[in-house]
N, C-alpha and C. Protein backbone atom coordinates (compact mmCIF):
# COMPACT_ATOMS: atom_id res chain seq x y z
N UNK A 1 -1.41 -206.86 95.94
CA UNK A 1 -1.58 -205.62 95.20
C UNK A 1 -0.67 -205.64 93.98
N UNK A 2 -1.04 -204.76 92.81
CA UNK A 2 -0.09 -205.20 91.87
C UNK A 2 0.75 -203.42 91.77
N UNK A 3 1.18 -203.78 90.95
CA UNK A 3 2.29 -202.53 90.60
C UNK A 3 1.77 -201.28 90.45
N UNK A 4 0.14 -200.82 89.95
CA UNK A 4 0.32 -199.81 89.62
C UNK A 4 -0.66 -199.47 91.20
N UNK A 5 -1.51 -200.09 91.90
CA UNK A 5 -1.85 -199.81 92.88
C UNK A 5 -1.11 -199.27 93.70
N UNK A 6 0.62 -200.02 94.22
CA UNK A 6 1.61 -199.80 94.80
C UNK A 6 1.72 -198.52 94.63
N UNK A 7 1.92 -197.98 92.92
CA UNK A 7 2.53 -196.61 93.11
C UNK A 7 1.61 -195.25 93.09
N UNK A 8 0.03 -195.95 93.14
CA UNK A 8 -0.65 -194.75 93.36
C UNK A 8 -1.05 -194.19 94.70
N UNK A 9 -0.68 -195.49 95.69
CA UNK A 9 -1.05 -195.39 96.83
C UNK A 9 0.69 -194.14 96.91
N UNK A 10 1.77 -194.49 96.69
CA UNK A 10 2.68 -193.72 97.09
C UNK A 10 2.77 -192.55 96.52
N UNK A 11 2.17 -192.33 95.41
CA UNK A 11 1.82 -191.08 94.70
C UNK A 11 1.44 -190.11 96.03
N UNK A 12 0.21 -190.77 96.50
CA UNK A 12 -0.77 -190.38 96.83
C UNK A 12 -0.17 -189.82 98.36
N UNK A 13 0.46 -190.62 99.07
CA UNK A 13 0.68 -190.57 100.31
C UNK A 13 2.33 -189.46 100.23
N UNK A 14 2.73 -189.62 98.93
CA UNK A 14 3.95 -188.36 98.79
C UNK A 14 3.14 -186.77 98.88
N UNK A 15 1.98 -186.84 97.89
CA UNK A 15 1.52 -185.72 97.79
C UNK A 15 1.03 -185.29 99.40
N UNK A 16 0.55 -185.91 100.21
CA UNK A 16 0.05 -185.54 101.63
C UNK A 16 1.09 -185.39 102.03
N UNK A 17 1.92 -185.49 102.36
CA UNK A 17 3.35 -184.99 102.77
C UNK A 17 4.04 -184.13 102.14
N UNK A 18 3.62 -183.62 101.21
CA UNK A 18 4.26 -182.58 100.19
C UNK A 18 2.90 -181.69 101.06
N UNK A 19 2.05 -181.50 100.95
CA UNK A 19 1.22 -180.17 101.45
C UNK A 19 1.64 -180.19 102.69
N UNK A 20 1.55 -181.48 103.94
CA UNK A 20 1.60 -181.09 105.18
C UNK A 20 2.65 -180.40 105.50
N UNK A 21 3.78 -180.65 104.66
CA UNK A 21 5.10 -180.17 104.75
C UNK A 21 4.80 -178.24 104.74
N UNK A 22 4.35 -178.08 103.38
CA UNK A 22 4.01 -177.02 103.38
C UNK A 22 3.44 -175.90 104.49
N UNK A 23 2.25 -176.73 104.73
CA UNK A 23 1.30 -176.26 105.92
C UNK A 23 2.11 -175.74 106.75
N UNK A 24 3.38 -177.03 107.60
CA UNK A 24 4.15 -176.67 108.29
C UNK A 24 4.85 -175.37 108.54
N UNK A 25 5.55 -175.20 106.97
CA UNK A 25 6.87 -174.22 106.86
C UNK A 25 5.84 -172.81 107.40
N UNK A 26 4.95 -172.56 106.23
CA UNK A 26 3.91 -171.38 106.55
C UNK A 26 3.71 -171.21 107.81
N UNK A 27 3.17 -171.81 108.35
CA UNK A 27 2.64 -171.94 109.99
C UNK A 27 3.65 -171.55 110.84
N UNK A 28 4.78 -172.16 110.46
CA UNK A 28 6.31 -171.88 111.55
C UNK A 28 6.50 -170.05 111.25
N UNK A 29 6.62 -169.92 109.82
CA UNK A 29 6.72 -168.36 109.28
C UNK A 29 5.99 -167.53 110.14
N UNK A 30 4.48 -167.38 109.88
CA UNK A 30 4.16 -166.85 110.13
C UNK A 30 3.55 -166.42 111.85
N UNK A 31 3.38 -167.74 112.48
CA UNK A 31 3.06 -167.69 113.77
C UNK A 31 4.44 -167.17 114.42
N UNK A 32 5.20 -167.62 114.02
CA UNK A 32 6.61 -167.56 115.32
C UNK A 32 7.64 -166.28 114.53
N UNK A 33 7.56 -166.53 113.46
CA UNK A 33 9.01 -165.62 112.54
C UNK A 33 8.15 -164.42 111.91
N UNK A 34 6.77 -164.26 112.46
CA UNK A 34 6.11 -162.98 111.95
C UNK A 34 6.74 -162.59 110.52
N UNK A 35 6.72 -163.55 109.43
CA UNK A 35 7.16 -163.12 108.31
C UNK A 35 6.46 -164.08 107.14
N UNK A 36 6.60 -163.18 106.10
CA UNK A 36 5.08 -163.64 105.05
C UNK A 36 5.55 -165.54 104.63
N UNK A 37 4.20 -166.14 104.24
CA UNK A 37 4.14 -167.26 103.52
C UNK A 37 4.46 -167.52 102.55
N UNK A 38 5.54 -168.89 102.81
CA UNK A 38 6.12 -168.74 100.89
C UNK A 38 5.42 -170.12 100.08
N UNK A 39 4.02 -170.33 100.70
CA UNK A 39 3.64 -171.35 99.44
C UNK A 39 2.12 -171.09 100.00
N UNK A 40 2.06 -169.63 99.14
CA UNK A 40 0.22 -169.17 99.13
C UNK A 40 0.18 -168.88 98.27
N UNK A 41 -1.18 -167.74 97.63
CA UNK A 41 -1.38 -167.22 96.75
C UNK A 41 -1.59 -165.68 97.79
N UNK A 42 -1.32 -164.74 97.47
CA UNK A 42 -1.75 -163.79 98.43
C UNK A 42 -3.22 -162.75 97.32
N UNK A 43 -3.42 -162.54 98.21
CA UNK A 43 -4.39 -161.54 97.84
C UNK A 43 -4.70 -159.79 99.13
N UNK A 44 -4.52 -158.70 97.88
CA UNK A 44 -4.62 -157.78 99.42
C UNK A 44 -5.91 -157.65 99.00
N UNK A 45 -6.86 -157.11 100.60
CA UNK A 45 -8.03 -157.16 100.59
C UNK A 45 -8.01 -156.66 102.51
N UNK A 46 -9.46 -155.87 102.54
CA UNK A 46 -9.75 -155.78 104.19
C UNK A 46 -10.71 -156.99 104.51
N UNK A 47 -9.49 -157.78 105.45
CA UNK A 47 -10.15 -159.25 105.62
C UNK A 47 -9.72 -159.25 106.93
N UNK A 48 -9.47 -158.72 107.81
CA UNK A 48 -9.88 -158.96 109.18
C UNK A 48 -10.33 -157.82 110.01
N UNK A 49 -11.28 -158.39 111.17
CA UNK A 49 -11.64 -157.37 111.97
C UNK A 49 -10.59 -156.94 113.19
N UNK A 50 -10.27 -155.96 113.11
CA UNK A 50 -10.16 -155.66 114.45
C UNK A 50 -10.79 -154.42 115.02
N UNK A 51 -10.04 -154.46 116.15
CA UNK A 51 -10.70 -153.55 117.53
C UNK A 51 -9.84 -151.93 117.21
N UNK A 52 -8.81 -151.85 117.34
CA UNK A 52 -7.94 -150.72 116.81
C UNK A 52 -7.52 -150.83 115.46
N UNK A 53 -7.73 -150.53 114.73
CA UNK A 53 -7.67 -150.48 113.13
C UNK A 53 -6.43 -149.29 112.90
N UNK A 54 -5.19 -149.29 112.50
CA UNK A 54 -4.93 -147.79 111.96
C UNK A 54 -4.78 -148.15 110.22
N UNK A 55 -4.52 -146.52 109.93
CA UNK A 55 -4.83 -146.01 108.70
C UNK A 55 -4.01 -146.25 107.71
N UNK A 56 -2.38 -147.19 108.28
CA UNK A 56 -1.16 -147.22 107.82
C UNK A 56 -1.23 -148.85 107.62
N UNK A 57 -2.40 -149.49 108.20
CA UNK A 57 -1.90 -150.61 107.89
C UNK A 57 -2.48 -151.05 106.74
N UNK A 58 -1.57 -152.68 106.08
CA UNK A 58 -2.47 -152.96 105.21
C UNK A 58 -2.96 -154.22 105.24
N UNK A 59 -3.75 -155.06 104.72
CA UNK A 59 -4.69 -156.10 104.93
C UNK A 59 -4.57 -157.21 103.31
N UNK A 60 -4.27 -158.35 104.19
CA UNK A 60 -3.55 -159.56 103.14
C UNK A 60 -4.43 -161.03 103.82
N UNK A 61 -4.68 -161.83 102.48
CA UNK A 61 -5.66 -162.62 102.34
C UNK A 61 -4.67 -163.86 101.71
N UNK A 62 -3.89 -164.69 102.60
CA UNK A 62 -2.68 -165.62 101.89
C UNK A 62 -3.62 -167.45 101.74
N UNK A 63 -3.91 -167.53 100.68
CA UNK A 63 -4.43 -169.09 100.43
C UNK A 63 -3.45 -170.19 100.44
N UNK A 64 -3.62 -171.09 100.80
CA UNK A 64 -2.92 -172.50 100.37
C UNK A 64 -3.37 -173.38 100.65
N UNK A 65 -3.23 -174.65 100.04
CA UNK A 65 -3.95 -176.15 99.95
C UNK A 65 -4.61 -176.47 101.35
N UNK A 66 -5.76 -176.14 101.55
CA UNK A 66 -6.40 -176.98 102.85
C UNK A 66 -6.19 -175.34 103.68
N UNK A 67 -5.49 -174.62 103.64
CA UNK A 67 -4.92 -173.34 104.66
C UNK A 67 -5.58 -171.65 104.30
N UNK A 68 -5.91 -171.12 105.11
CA UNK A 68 -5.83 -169.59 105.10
C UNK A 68 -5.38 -168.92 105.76
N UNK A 69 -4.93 -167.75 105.63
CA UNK A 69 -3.98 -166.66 106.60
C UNK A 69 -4.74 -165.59 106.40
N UNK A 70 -5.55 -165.25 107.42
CA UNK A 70 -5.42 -163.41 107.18
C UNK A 70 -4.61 -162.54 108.27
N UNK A 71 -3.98 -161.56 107.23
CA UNK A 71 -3.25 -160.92 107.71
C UNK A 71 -3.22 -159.67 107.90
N UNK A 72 -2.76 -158.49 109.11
CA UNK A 72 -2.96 -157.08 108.99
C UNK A 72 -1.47 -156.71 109.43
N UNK A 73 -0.76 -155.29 109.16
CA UNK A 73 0.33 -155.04 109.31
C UNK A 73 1.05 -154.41 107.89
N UNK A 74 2.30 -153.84 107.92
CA UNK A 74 2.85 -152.92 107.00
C UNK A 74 3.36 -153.67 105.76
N UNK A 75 2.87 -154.01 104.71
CA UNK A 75 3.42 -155.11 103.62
C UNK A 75 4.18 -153.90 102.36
N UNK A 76 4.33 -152.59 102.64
CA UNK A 76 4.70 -151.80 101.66
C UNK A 76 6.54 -152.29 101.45
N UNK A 77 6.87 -152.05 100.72
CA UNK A 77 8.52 -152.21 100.36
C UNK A 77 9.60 -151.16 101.18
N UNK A 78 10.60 -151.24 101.66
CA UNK A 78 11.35 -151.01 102.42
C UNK A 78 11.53 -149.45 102.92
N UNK A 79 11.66 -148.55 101.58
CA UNK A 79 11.31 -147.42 101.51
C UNK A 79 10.60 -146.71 102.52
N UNK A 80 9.26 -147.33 102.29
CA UNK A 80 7.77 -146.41 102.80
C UNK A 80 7.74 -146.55 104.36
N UNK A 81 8.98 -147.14 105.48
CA UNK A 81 8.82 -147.40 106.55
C UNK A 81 9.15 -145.89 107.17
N UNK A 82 9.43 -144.86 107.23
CA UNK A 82 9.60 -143.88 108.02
C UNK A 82 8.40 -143.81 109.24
N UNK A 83 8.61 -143.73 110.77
CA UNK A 83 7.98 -143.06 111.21
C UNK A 83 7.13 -144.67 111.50
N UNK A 84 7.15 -145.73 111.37
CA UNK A 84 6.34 -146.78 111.42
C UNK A 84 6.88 -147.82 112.60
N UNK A 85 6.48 -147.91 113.78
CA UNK A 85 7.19 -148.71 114.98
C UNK A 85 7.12 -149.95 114.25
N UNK A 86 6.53 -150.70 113.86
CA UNK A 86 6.98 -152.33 113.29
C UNK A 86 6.39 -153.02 112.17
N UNK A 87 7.51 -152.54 111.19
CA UNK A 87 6.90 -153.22 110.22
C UNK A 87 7.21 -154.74 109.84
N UNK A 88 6.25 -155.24 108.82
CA UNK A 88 5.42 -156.26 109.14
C UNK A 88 4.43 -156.46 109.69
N UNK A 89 4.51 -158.20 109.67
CA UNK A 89 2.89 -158.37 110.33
C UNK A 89 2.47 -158.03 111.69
N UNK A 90 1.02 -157.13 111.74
CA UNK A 90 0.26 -157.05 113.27
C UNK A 90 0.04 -158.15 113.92
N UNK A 91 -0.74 -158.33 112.94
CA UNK A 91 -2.09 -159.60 113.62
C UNK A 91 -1.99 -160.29 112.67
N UNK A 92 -2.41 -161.63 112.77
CA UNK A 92 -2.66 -163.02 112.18
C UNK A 92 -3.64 -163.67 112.51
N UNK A 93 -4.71 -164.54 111.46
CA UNK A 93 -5.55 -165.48 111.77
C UNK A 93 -5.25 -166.27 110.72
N UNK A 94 -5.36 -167.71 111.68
CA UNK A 94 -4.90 -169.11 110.24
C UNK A 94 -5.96 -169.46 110.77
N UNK A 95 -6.24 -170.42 109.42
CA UNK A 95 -7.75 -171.39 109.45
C UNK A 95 -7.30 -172.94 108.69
N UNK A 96 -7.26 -173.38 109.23
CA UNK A 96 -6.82 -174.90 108.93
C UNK A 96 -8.04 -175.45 108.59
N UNK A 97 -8.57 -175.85 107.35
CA UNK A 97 -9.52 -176.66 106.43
C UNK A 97 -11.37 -175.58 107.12
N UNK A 98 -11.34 -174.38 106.92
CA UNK A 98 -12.41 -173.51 107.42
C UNK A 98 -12.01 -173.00 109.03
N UNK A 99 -11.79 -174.04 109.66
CA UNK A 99 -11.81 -173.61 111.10
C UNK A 99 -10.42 -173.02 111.64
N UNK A 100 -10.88 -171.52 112.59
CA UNK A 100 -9.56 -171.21 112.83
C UNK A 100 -8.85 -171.73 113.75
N UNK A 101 -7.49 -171.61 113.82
CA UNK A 101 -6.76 -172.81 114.76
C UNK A 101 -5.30 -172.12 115.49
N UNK A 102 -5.02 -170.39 114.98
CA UNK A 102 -4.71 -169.58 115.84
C UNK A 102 -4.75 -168.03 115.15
N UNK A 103 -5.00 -167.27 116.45
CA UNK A 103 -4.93 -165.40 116.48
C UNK A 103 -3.68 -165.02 117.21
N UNK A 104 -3.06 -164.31 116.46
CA UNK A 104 -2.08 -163.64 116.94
C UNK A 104 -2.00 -162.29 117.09
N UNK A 105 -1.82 -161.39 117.65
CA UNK A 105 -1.41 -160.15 117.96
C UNK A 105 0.11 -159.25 118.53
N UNK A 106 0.54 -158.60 117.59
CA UNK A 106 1.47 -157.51 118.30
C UNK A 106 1.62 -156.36 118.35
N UNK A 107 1.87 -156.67 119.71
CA UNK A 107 1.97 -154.94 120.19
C UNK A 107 3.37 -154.40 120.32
């Protein structure tokens, strides 16, 4: 192989390790540390279903390379919590390349 093959293959194989890495951190955040993604794009939007819906929550649509998050739960700024048993995230659904791959819920 010559030189520039060498470094596109490592280009190449840095960048897959630069997203999986990513994938990772998000995934750890949000499944276990119930706390937002720091390498998405977010979008708010009503993007998941549920069964008990309340009127206080709000609804977040987090993208990233190969990844989706939808999310339900209190995303307002620190202030607006009066009177609110847990803020942050409710519920969670990730979708790893279309397919989902976990649901979370708290009660």
């Amino acid at each position: 192989m010559n030189r520039t093959a060498k470094r596109i293959i490592l280009i190449s194989v840095s960048l897959i390790l630069l997203i999986c890495l990513c994938f990772s951190i998000d995934y750890i955040r949000v499944v276990r540390g119930l706390e937002m993604p720091l390498f998405c794009v977010r979008f708010e939007k009503d993007c998941i279903d549920t069964v008990g819906t309340n009127k206080n929550d709000d609804y977040m649509t987090c993208i990233g390379l190969g990844y989706k998050i939808d999310m339900r739960g209190n995303f307002r700024p620190d202030d607006d919590w009066e009177d609110e048993d847990f803020p942050g995230i409710k519920e969670d659904r990730f979708y790893l390349l279309g397919k989902e791959i976990f649901h979370g819920v708290v009660e």
